[in-house]
C-alpha atoms as a PDB file:
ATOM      1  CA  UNK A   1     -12.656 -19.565 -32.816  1.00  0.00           C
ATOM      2  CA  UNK A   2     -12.091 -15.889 -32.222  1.00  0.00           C
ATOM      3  CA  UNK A   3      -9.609 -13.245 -32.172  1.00  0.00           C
ATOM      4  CA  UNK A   4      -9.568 -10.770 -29.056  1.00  0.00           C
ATOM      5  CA  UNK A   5      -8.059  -7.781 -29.116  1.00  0.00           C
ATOM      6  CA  UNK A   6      -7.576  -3.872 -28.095  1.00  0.00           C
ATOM      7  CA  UNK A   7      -8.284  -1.125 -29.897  1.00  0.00           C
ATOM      8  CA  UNK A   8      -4.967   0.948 -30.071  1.00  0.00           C
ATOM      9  CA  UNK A   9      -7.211   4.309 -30.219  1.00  0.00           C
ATOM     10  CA  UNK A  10      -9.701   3.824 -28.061  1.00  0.00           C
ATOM     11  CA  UNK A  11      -8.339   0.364 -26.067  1.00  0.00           C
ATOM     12  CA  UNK A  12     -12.081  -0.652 -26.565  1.00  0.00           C
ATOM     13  CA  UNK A  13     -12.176  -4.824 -26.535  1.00  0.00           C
ATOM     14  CA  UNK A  14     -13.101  -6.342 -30.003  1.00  0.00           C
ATOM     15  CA  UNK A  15     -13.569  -9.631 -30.933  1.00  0.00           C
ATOM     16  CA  UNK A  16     -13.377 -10.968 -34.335  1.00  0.00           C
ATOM     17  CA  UNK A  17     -13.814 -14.830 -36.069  1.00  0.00           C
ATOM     18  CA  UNK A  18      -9.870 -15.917 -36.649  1.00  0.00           C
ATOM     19  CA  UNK A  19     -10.496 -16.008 -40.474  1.00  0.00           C
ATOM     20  CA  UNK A  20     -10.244 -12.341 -40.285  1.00  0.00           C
ATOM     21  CA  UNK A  21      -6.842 -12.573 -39.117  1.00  0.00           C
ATOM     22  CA  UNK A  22      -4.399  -9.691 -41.443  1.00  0.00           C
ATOM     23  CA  UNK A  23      -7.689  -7.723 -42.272  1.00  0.00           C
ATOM     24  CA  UNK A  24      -8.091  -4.195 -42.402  1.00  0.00           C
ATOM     25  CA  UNK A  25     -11.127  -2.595 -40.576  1.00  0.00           C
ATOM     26  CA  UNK A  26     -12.169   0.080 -38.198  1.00  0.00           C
ATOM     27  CA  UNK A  27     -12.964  -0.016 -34.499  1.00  0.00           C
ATOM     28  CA  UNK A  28     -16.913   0.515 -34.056  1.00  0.00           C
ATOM     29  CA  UNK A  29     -16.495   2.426 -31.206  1.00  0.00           C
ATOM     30  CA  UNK A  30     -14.098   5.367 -32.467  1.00  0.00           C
ATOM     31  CA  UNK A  31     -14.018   4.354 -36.027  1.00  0.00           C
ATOM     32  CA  UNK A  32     -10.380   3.949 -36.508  1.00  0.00           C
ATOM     33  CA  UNK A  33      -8.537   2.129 -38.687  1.00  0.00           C
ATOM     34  CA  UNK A  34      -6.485  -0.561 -37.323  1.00  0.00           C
ATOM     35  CA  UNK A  35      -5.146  -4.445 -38.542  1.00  0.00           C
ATOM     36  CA  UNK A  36      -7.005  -6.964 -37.233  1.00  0.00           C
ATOM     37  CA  UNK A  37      -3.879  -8.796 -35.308  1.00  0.00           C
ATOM     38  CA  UNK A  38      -3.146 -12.439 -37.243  1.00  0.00           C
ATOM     39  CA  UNK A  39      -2.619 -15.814 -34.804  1.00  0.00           C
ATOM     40  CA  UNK A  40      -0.093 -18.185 -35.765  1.00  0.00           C
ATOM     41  CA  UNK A  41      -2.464 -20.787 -37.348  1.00  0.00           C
ATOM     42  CA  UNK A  42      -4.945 -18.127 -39.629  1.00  0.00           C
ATOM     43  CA  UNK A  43      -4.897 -18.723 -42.797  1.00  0.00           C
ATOM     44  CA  UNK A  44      -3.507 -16.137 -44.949  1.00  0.00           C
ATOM     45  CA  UNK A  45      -6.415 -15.744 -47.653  1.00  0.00           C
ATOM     46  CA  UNK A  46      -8.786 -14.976 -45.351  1.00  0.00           C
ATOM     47  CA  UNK A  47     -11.807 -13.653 -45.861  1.00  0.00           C
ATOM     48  CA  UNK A  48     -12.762  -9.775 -44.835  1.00  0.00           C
ATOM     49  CA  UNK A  49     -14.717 -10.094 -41.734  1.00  0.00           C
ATOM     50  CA  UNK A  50     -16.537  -6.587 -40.047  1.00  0.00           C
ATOM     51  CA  UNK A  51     -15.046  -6.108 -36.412  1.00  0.00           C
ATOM     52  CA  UNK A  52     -17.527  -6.617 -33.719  1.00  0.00           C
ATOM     53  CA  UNK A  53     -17.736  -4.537 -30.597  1.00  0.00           C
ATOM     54  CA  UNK A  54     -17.614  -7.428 -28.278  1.00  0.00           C
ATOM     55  CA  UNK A  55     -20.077  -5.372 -26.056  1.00  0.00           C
ATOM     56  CA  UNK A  56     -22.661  -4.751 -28.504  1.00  0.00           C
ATOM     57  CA  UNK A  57     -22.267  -6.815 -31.341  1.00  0.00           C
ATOM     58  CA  UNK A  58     -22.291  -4.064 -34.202  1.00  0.00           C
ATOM     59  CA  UNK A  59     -20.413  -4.102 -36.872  1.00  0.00           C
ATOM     60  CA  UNK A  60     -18.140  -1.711 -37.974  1.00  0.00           C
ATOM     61  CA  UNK A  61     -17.935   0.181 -41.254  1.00  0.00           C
ATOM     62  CA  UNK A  62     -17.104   3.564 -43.201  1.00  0.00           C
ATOM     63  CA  UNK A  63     -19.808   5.066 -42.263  1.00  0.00           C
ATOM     64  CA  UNK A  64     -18.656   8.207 -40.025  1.00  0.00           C
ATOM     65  CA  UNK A  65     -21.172  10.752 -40.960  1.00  0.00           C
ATOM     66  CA  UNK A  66     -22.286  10.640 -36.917  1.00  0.00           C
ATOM     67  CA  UNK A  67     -18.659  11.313 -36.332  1.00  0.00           C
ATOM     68  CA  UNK A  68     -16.336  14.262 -36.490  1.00  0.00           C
ATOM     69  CA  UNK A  69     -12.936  14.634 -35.728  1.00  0.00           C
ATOM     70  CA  UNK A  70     -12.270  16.389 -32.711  1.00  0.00           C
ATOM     71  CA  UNK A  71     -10.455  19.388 -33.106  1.00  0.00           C
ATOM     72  CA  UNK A  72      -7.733  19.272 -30.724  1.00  0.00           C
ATOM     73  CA  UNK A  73      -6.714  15.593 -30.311  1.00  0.00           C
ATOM     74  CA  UNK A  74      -8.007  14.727 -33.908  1.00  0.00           C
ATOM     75  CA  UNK A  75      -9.742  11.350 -32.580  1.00  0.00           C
ATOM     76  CA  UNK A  76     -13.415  10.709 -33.879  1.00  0.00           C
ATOM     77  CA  UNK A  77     -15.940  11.569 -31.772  1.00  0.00           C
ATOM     78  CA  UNK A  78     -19.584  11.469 -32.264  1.00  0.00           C
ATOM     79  CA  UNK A  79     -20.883  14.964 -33.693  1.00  0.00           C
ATOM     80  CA  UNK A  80     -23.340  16.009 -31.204  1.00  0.00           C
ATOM     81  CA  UNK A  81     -20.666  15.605 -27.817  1.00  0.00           C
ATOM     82  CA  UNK A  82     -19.884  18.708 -26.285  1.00  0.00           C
ATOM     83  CA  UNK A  83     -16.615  17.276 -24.664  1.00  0.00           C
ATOM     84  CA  UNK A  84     -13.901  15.240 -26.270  1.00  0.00           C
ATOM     85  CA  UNK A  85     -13.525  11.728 -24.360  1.00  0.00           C
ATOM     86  CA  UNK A  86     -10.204  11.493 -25.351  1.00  0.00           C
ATOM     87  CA  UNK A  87      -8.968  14.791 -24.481  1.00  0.00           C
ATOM     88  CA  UNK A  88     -11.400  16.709 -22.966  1.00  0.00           C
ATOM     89  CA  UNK A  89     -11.877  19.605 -24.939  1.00  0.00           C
ATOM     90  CA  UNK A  90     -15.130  20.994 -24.388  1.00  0.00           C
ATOM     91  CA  UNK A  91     -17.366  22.377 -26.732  1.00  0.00           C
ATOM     92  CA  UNK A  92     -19.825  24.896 -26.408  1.00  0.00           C
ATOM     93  CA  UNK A  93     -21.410  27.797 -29.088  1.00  0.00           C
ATOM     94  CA  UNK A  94     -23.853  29.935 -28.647  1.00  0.00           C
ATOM     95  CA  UNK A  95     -27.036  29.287 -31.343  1.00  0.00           C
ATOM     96  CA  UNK A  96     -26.450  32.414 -33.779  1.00  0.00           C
ATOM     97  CA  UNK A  97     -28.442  32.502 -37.433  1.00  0.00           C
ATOM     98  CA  UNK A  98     -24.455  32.146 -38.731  1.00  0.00           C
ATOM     99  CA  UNK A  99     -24.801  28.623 -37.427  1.00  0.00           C
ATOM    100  CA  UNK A 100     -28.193  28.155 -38.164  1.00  0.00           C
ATOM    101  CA  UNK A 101     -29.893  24.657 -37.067  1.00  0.00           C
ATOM    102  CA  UNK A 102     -32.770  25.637 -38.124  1.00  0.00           C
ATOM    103  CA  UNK A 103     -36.127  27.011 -36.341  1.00  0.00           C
ATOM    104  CA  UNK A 104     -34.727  27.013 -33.036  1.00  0.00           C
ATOM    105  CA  UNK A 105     -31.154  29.160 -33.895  1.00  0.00           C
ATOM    106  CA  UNK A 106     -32.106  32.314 -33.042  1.00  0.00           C
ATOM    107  CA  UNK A 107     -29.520  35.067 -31.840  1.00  0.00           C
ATOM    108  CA  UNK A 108     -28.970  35.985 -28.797  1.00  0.00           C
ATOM    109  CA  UNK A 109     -31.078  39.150 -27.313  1.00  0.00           C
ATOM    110  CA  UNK A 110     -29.384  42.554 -26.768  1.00  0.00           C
ATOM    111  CA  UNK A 111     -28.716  44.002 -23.381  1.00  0.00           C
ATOM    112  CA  UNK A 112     -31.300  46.736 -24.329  1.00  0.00           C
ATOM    113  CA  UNK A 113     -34.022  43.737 -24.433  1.00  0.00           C
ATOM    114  CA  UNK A 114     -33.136  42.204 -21.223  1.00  0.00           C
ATOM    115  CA  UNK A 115     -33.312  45.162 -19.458  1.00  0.00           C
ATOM    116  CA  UNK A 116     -36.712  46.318 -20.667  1.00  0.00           C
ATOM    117  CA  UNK A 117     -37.777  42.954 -19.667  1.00  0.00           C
ATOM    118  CA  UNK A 118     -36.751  42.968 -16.334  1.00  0.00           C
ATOM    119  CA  UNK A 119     -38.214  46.443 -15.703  1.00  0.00           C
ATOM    120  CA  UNK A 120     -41.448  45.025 -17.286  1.00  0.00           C
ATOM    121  CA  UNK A 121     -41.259  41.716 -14.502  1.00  0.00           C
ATOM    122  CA  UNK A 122     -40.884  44.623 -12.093  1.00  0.00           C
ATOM    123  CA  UNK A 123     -43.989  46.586 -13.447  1.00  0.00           C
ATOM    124  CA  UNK A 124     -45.933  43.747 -13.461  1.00  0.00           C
ATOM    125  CA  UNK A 125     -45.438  42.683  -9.881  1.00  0.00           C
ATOM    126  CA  UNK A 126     -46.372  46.258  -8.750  1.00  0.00           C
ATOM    127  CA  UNK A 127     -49.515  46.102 -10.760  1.00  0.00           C
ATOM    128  CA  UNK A 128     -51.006  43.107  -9.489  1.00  0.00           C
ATOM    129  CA  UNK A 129     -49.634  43.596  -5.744  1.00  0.00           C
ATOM    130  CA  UNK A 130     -49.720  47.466  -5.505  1.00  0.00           C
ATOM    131  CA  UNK A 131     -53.397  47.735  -4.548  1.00  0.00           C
ATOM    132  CA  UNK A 132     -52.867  45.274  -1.468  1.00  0.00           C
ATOM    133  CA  UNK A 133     -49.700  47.107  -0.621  1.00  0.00           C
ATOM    134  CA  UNK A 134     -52.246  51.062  -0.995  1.00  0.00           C
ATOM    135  CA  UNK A 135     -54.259  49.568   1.448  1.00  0.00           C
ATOM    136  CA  UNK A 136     -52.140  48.506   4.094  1.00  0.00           C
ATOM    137  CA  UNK A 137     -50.107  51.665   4.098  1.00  0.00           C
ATOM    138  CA  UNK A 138     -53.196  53.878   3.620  1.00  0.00           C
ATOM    139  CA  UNK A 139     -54.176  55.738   6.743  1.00  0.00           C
ATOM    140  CA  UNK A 140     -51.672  53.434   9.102  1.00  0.00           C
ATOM    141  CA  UNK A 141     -52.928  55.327  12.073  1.00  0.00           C
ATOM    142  CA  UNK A 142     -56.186  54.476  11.444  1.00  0.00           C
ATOM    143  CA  UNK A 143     -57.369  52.261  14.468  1.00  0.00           C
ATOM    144  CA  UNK A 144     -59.951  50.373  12.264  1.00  0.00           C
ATOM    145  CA  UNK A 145     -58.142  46.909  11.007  1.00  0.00           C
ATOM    146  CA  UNK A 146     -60.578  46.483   8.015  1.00  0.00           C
ATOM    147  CA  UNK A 147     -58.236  48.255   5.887  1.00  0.00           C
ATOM    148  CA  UNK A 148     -54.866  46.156   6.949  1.00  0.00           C
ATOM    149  CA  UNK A 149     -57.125  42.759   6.316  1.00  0.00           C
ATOM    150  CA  UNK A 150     -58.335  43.819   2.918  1.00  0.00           C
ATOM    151  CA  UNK A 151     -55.045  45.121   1.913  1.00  0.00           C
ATOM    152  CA  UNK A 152     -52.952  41.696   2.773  1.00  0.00           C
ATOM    153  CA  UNK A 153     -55.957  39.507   1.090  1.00  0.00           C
ATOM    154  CA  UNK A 154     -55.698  41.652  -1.867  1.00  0.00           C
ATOM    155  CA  UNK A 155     -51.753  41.630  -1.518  1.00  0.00           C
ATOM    156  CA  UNK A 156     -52.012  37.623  -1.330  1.00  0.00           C
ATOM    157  CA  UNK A 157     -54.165  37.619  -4.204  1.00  0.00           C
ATOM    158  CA  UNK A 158     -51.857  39.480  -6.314  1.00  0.00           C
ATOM    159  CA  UNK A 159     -48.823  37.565  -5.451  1.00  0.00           C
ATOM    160  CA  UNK A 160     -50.582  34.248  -6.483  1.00  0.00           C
ATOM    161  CA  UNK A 161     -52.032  35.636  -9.399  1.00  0.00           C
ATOM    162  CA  UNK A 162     -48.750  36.649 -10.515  1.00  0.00           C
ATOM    163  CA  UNK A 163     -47.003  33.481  -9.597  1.00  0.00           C
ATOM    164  CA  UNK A 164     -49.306  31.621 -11.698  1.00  0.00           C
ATOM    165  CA  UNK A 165     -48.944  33.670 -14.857  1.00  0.00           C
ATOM    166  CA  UNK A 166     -45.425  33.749 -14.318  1.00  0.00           C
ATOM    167  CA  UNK A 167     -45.075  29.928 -13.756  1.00  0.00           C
ATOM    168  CA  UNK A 168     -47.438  29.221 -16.778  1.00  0.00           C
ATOM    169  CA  UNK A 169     -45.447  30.706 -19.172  1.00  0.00           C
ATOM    170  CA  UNK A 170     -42.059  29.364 -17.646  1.00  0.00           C
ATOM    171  CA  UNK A 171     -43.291  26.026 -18.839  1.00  0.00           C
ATOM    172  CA  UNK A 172     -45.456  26.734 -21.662  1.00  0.00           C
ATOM    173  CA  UNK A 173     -42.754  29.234 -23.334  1.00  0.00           C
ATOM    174  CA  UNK A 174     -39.697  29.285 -21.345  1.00  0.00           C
ATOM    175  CA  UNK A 175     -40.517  32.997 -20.606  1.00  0.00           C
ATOM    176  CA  UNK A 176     -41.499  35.717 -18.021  1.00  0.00           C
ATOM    177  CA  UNK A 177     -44.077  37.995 -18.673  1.00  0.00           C
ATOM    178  CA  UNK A 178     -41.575  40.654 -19.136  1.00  0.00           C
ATOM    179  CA  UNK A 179     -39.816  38.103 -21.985  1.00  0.00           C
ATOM    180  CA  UNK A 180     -43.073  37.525 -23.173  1.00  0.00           C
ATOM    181  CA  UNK A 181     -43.680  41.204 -24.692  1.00  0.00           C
ATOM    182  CA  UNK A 182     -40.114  41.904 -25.337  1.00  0.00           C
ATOM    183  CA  UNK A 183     -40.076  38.338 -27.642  1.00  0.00           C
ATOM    184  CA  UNK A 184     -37.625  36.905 -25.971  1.00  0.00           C
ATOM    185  CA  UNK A 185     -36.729  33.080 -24.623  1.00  0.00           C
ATOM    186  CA  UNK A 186     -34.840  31.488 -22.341  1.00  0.00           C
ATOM    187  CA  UNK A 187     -32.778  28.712 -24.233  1.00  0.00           C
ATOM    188  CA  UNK A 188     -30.691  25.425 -23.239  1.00  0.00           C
ATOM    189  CA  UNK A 189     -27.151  26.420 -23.657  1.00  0.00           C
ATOM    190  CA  UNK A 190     -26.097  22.392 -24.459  1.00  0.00           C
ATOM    191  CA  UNK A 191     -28.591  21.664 -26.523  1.00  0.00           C
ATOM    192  CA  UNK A 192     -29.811  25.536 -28.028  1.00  0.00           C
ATOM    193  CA  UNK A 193     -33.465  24.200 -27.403  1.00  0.00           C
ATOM    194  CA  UNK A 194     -35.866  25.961 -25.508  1.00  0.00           C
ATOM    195  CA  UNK A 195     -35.342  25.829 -21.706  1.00  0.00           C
ATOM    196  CA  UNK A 196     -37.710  23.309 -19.479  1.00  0.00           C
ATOM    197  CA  UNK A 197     -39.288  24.366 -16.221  1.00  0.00           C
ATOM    198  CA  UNK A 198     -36.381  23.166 -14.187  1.00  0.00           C
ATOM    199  CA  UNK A 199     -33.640  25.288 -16.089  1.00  0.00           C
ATOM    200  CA  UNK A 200     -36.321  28.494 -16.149  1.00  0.00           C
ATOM    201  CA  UNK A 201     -37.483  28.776 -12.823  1.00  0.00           C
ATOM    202  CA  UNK A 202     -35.750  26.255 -10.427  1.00  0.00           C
ATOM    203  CA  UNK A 203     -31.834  26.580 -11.310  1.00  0.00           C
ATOM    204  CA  UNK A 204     -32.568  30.509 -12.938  1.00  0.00           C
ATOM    205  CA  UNK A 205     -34.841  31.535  -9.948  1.00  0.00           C
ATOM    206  CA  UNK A 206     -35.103  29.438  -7.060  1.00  0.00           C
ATOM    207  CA  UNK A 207     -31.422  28.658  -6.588  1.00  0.00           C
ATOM    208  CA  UNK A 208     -30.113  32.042  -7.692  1.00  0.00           C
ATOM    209  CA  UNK A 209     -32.658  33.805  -5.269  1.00  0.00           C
ATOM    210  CA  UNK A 210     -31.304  31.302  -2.709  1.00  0.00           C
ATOM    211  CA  UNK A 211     -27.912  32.242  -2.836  1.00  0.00           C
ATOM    212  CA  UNK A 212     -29.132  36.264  -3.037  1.00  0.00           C
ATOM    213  CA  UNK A 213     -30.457  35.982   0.096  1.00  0.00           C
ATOM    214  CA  UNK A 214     -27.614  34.666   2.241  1.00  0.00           C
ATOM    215  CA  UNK A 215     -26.383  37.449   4.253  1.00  0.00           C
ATOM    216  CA  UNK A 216     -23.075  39.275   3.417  1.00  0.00           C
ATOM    217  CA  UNK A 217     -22.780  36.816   0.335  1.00  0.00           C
ATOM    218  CA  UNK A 218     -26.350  37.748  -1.011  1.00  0.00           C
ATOM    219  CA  UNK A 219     -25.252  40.949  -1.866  1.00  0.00           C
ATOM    220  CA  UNK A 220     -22.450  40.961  -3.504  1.00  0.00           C
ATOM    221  CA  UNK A 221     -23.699  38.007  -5.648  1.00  0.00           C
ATOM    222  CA  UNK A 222     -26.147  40.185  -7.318  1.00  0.00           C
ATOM    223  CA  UNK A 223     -24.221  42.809  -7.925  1.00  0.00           C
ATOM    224  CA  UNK A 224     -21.669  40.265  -9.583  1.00  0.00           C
ATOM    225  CA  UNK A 225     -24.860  38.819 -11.425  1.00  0.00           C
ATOM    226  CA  UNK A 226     -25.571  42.059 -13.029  1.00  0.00           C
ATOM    227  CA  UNK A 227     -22.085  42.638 -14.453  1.00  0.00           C
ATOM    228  CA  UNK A 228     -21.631  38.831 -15.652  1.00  0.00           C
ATOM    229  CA  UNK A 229     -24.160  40.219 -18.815  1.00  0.00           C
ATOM    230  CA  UNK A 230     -21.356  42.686 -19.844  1.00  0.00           C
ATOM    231  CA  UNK A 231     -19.941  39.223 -21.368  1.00  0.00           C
ATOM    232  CA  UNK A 232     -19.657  38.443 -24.554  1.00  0.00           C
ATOM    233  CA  UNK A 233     -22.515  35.958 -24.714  1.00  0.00           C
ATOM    234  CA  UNK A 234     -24.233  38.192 -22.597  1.00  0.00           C
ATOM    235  CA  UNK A 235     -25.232  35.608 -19.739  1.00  0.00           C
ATOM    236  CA  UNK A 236     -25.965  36.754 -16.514  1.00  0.00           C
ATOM    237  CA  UNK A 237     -24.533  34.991 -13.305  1.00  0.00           C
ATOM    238  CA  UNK A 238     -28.035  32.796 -12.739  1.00  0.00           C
ATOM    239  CA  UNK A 239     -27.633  31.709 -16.772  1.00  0.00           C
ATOM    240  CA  UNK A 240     -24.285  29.873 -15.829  1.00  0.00           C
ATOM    241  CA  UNK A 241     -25.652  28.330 -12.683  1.00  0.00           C
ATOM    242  CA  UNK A 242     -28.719  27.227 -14.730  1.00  0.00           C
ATOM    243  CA  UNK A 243     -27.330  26.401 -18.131  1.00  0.00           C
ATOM    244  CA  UNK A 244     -29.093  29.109 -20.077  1.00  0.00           C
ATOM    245  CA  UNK A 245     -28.877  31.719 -22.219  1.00  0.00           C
ATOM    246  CA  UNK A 246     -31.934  34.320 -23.594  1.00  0.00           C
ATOM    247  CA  UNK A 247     -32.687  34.358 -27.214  1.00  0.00           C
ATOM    248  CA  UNK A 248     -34.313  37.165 -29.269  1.00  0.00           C
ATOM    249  CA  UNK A 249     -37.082  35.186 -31.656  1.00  0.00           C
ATOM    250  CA  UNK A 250     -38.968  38.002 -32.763  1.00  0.00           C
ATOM    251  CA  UNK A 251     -41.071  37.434 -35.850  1.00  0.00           C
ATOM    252  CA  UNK A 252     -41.099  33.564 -34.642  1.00  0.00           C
ATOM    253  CA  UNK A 253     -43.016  30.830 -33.118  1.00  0.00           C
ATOM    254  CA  UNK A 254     -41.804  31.474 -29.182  1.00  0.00           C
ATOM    255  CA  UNK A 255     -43.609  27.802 -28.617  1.00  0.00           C
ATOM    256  CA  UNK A 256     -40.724  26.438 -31.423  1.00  0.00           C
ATOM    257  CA  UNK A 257     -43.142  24.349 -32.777  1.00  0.00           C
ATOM    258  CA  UNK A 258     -44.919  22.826 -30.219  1.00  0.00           C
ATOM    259  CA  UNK A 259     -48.418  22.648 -28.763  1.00  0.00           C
ATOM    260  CA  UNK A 260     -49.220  24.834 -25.788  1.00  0.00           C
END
């Protein structure tokens, strides 16, 4: 025979053998403490009996060191979440050496950084494109196409070149090229891991570029993306759409650890 009840915390369904009737425990899936409700026909010497998440069929016990209090509601929540279930406090921090987890805490790069990186993105697409570009715009009254057709192949060459190196380090490193020599990395701003391909060049890139290119809106949503840096976490419009944040890891492993 069993004993069904609600957790008065979490209102989770338990179920417990009736012997445990009177008992103390705590509620496996919040971990508080609550009285195990006692039927009219338990016996009063019962034995202690560990809850069981009717669900699941774990036991519960003292062991909270997965589980932290939250902050605002004081109800225990697991201590990886990012949002109270209870209340719904979110919570998100930036990865500083202060709050080190280890290898991959690293703080977060100056504005000084970012901008040199950009400008080096910049240099680097005029390097590999500029001598396809010279071409087509050398001698433009010259009635000869040769020039023109070797100028776009070598300005489609450049452009692929480019997107390849730029791609390959997106998912080997979570970088750009400009990142790359500057030594910094596009991070995870859940998690404070490195970024994956679809956070670094679809959600930062693709979808940002997207929305820059709408007319009348396109504009000003650069301009706004620019300024959004100023912050105090110094994230950039296309880092909030895409989750991220840029991390200065000079002096360390950019690959954190793993293979390339």
């Amino acid at each position: 025979m069993t004993i069904e009840f609600n957790c008065p915390a979490c209102h989770k369904l338990l179920k417990v053998r009736d012997d445990a009737a009177g008992r103390r425990a705590k509620c496996p899936d919040c971990a508080h403490e609550l009285e195990i409700p006692r039927p009219f026909d338990a016996p009063e010497d019962a034995a202690a009996t560990p809850v069981t998440d009717s669900g699941s069929g774990e036991t519960a016990s003292g062991d909270t060191g997965d589980r932290k209090p939250c902050p605002l509601c004081g109800q225990m929540i697991k201590k990886a979440a990012s949002k109270c279930r209870f209340c719904g406090e979110v919570f998100r921090q930036i990865r500083r050496p202060e709050a080190a987890r280890g290898a991959s805490a690293f703080p977060v790069a100056d504005l000084g950084k970012r901008f040199l990186a950009a400008m080096a993105d910049s240099l680097a697409g005029m390097v590999v494109m500029g001598p396809g570009l010279a071409m087509i715009l050398y001698e433009p009254n010259n009635p000869d196409p040769l020039p023109v057709l070797v100028g776009l192949g070598l300005l489609f060459v450049g452009f692929v070149a480019l997107l390849v190196a730029q791609l390959w380090l997106l998912i080997q490193r979570s970088q750009s090229i400009g990142k790359y020599f500057l030594n910094i990395q596009i991070h995870d701003y859940e998690s404070g891991e490195r970024a994956d391909f679809v956070h670094c060049f679809l959600m930062r890139a693709v979808v940002s570029g997207l929305i820059g290119g709408i007319p009348c809106i396109g504009p000003i949503y650069s301009i706004v993306d620019i300024f959004f840096i100023f912050g105090e976490d110094h994230r950039c419009l296309h880092d909030k759409l895409a989750s991220t944040y840029v991390v200065d890891i000079s002096g360390a492993d950019p690959t954190g650890g793993r293979g390339e």
